[in-house]
PDB file of N, CA and C in Angstrom:
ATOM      1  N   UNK A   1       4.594 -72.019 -77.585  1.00  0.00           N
ATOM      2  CA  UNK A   1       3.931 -71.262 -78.639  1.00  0.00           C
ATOM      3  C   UNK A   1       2.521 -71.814 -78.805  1.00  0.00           C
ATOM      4  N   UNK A   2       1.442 -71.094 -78.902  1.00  0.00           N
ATOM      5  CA  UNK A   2       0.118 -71.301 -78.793  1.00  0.00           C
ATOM      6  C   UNK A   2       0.003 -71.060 -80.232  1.00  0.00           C
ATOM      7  N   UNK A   3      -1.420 -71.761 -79.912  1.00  0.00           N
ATOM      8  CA  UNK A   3      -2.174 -71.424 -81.606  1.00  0.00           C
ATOM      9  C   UNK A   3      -2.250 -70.251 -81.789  1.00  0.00           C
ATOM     10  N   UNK A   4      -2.824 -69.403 -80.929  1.00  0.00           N
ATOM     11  CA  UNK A   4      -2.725 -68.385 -81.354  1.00  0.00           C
ATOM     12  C   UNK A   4      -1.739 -67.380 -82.352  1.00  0.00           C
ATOM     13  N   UNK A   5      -0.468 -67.741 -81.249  1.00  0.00           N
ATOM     14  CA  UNK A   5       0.744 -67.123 -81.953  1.00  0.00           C
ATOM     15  C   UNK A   5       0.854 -67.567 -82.954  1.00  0.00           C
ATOM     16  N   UNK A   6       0.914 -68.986 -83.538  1.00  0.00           N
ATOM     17  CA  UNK A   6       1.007 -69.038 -84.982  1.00  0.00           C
ATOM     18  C   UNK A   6       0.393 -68.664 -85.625  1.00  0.00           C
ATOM     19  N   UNK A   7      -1.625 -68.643 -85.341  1.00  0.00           N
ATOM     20  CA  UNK A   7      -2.127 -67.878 -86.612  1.00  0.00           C
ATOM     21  C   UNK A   7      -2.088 -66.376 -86.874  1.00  0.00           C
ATOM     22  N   UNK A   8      -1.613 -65.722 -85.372  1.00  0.00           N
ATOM     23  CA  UNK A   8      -1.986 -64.353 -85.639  1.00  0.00           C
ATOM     24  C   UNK A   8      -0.370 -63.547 -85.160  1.00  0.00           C
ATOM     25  N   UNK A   9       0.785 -64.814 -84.949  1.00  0.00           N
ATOM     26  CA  UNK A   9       2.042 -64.058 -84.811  1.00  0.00           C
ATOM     27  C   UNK A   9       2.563 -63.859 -83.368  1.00  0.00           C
ATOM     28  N   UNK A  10       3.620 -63.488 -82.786  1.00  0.00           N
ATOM     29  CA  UNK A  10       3.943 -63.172 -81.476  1.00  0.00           C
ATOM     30  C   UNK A  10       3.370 -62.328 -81.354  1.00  0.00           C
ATOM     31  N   UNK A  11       3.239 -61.507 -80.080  1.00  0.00           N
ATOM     32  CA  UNK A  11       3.590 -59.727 -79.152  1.00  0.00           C
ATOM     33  C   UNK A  11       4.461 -59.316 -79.310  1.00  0.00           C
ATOM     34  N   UNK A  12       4.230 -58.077 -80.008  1.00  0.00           N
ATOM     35  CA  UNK A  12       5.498 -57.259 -80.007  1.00  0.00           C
ATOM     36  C   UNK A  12       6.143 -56.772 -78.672  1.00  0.00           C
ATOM     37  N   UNK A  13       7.064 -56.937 -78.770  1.00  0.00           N
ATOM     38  CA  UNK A  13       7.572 -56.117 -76.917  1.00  0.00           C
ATOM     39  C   UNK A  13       7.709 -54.460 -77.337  1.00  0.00           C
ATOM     40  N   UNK A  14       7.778 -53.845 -76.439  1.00  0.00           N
ATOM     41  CA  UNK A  14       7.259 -52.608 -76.347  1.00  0.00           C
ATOM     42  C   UNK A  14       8.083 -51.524 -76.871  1.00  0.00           C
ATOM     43  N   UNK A  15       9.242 -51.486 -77.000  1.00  0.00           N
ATOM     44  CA  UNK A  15      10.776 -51.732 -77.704  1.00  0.00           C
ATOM     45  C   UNK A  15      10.040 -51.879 -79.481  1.00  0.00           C
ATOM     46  N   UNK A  16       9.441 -52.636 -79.829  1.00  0.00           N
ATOM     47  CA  UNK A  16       9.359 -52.684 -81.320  1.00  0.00           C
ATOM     48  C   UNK A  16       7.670 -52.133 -82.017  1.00  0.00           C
ATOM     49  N   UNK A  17       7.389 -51.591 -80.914  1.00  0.00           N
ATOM     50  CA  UNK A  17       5.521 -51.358 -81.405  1.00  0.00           C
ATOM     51  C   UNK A  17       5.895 -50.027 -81.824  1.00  0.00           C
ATOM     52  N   UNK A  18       7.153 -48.652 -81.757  1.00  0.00           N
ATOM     53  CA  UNK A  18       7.269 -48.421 -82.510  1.00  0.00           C
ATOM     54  C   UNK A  18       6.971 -47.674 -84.314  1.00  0.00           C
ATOM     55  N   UNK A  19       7.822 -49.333 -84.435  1.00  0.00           N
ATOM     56  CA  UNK A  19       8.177 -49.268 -86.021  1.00  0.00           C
ATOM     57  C   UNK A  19       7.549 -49.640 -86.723  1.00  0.00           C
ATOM     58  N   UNK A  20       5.984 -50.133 -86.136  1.00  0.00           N
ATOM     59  CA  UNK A  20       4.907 -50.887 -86.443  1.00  0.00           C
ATOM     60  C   UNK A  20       3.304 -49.975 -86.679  1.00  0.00           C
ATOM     61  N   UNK A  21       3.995 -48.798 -85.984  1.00  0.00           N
ATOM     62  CA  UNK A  21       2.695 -47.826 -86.035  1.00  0.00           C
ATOM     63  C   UNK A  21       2.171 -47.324 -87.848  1.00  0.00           C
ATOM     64  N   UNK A  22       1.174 -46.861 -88.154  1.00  0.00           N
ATOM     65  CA  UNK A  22       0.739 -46.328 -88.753  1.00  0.00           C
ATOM     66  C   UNK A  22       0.068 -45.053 -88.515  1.00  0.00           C
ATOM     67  N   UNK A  23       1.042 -43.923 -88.976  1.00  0.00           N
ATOM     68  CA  UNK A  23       1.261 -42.503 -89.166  1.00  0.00           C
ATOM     69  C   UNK A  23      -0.314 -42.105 -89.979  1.00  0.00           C
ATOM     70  N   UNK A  24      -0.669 -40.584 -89.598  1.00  0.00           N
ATOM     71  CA  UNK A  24      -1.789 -40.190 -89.593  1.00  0.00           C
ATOM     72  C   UNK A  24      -1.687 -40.073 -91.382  1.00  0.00           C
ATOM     73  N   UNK A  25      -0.541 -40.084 -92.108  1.00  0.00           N
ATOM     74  CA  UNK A  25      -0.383 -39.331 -93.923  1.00  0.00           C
ATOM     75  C   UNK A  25      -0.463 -41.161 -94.081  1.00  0.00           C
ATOM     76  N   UNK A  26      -0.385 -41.882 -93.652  1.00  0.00           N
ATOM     77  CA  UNK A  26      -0.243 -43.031 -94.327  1.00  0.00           C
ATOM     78  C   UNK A  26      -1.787 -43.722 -93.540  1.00  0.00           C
ATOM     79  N   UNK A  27      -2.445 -43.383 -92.473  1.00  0.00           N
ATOM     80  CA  UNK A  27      -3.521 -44.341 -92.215  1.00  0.00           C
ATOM     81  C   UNK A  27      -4.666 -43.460 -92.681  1.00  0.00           C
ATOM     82  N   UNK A  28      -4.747 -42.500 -92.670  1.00  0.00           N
ATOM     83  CA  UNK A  28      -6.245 -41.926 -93.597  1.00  0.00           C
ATOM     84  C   UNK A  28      -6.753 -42.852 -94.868  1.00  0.00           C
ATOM     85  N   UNK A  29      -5.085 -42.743 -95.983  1.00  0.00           N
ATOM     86  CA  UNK A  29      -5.798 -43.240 -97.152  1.00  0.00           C
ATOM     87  C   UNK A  29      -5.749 -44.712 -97.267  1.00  0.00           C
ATOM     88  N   UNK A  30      -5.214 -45.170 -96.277  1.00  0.00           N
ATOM     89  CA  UNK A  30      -5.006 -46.900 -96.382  1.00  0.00           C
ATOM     90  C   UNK A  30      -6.760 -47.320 -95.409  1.00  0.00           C
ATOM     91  N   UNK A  31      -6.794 -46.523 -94.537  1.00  0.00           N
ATOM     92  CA  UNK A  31      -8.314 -47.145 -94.253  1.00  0.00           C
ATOM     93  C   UNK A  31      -9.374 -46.762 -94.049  1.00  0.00           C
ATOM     94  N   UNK A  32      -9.231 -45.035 -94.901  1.00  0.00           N
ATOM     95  CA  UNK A  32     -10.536 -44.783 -95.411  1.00  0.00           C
ATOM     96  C   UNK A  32     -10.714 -44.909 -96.469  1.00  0.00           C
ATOM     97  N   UNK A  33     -10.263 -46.243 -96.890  1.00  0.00           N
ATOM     98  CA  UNK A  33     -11.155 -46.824 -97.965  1.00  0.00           C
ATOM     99  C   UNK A  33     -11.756 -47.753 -97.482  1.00  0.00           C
ATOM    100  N   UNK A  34     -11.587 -48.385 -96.568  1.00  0.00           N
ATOM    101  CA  UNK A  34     -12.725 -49.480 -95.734  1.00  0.00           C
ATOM    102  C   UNK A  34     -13.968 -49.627 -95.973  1.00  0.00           C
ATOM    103  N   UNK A  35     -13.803 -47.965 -95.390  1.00  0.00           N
ATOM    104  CA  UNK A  35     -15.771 -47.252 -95.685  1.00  0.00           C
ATOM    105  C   UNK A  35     -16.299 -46.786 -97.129  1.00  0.00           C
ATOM    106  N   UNK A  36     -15.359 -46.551 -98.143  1.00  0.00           N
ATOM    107  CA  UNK A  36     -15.657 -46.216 -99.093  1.00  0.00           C
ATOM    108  C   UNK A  36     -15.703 -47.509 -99.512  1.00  0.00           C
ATOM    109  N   UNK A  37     -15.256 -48.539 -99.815  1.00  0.00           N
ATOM    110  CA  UNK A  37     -15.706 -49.877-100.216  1.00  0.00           C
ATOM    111  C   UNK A  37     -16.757 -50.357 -99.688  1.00  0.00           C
ATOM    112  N   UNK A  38     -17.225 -50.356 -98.314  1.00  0.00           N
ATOM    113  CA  UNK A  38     -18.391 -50.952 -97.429  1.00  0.00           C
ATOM    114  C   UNK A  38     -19.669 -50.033 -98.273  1.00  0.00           C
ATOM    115  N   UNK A  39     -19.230 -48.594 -98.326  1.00  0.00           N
ATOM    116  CA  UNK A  39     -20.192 -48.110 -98.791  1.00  0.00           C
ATOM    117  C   UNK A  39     -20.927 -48.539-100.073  1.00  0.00           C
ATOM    118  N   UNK A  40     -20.048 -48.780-101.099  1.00  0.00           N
ATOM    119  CA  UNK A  40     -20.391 -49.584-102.427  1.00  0.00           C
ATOM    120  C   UNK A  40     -20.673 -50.729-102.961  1.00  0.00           C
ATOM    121  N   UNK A  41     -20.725 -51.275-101.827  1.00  0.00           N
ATOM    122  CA  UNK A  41     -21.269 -52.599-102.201  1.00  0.00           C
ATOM    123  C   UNK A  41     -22.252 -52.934-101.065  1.00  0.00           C
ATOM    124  N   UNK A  42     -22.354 -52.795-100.180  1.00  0.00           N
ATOM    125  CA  UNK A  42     -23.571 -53.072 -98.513  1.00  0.00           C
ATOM    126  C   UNK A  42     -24.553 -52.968 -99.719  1.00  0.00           C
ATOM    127  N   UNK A  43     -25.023 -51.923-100.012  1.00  0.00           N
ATOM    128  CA  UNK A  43     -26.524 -51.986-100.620  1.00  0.00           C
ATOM    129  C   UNK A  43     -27.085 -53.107-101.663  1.00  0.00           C
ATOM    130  N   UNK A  44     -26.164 -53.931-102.384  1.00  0.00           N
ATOM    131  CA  UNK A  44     -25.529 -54.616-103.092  1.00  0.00           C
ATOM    132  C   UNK A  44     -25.897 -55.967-102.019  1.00  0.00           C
ATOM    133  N   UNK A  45     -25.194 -56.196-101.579  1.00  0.00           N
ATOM    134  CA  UNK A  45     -25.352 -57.453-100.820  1.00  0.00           C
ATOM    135  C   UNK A  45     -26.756 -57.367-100.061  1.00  0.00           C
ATOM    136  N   UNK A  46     -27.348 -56.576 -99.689  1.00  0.00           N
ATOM    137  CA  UNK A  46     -28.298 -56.633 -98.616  1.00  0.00           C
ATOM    138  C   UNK A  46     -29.660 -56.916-100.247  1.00  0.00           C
ATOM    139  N   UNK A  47     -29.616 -56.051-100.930  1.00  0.00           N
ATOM    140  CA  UNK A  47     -30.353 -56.895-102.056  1.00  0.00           C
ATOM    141  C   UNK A  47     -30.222 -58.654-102.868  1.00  0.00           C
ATOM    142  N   UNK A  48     -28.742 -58.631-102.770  1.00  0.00           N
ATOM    143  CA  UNK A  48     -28.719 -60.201-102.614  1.00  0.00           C
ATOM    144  C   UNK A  48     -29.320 -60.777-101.793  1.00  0.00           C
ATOM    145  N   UNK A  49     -29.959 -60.551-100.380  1.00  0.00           N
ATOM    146  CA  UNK A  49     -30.523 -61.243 -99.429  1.00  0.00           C
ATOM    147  C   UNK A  49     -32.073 -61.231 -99.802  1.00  0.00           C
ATOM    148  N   UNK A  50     -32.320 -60.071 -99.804  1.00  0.00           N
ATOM    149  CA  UNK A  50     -33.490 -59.489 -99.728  1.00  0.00           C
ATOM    150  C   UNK A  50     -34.272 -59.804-100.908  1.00  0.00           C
ATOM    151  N   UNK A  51     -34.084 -59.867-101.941  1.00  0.00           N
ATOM    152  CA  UNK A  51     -34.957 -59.823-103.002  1.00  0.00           C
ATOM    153  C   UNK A  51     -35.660 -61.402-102.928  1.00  0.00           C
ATOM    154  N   UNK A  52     -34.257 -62.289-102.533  1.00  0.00           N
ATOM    155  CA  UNK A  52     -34.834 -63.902-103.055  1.00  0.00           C
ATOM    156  C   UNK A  52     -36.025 -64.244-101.277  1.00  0.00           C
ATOM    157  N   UNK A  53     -35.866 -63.526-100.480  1.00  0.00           N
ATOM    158  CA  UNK A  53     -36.476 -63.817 -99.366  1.00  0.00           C
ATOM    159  C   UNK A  53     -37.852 -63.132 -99.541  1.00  0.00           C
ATOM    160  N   UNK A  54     -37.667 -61.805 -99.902  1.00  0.00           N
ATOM    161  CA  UNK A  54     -39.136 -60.979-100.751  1.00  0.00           C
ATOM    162  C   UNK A  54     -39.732 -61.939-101.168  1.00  0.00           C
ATOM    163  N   UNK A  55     -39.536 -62.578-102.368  1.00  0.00           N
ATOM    164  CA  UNK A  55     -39.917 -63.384-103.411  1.00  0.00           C
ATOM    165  C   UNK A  55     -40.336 -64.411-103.067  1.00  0.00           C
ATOM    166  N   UNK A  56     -40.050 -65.349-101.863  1.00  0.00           N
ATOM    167  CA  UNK A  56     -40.727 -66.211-101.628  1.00  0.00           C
ATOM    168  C   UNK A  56     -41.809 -65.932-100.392  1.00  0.00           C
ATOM    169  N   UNK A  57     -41.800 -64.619 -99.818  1.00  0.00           N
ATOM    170  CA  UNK A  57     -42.584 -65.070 -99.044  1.00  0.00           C
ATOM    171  C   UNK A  57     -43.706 -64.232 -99.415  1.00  0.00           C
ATOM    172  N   UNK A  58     -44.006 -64.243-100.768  1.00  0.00           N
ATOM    173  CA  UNK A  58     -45.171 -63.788-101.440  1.00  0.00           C
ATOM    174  C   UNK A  58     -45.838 -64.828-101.181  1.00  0.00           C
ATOM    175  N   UNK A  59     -45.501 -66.047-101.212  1.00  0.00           N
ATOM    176  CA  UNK A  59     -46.311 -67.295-101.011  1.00  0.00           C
ATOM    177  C   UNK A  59     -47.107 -67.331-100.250  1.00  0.00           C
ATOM    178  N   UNK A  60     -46.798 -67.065 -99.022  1.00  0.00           N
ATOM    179  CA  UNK A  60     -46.867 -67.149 -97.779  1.00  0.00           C
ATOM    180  C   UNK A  60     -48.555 -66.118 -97.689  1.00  0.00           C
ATOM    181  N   UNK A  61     -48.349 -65.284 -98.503  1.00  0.00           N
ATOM    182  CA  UNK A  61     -49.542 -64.320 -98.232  1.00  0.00           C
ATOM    183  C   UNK A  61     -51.055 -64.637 -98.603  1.00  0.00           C
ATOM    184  N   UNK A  62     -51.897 -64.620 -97.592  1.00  0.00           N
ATOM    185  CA  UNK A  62     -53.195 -65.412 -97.631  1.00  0.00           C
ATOM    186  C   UNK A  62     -54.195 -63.868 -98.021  1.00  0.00           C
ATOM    187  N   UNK A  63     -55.324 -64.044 -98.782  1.00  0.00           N
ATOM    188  CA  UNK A  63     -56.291 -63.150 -99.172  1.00  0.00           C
ATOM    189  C   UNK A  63     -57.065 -62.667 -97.609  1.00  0.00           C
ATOM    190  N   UNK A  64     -57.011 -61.147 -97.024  1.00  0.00           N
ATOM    191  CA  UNK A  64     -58.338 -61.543 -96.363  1.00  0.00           C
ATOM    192  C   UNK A  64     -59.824 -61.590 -96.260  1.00  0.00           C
ATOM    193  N   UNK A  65     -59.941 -62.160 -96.011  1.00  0.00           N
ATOM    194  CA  UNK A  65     -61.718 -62.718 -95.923  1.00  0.00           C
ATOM    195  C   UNK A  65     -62.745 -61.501 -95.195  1.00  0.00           C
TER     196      UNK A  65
END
């Protein structure tokens, strides 16, 4: 047994992949919310970056001559 398998589990054998699927009435609303969450907050985080990096590199800006 590899690391792997412990952090992320065996292979299913082919026999059990199955009972494991996710059906088109059950995977729409389970992971299109992915994007509806990514959507609501990305703009959100990218201003967390952005504003404090804006802000300092006002410094940085020389008059020109």
């Amino acid at each position: 047994m590899g690391w792997s398998d412990w952090i992320l589990g065996r292979q299913l054998a082919s026999n059990e992949e199955e009972g494991q699927r996710v059906g088109v009435l059950a995977g729409i609303p389970t992971l299109g919310l992915d994007a509806l969450s990514s959507s609501a907050y990305g703009p959100e985080a990218a201003m967390t970056i952005l504003l404090p990096l804006g802000a300092a590199g006002i410094v940085s800006l020389q008059p020109l001559s």
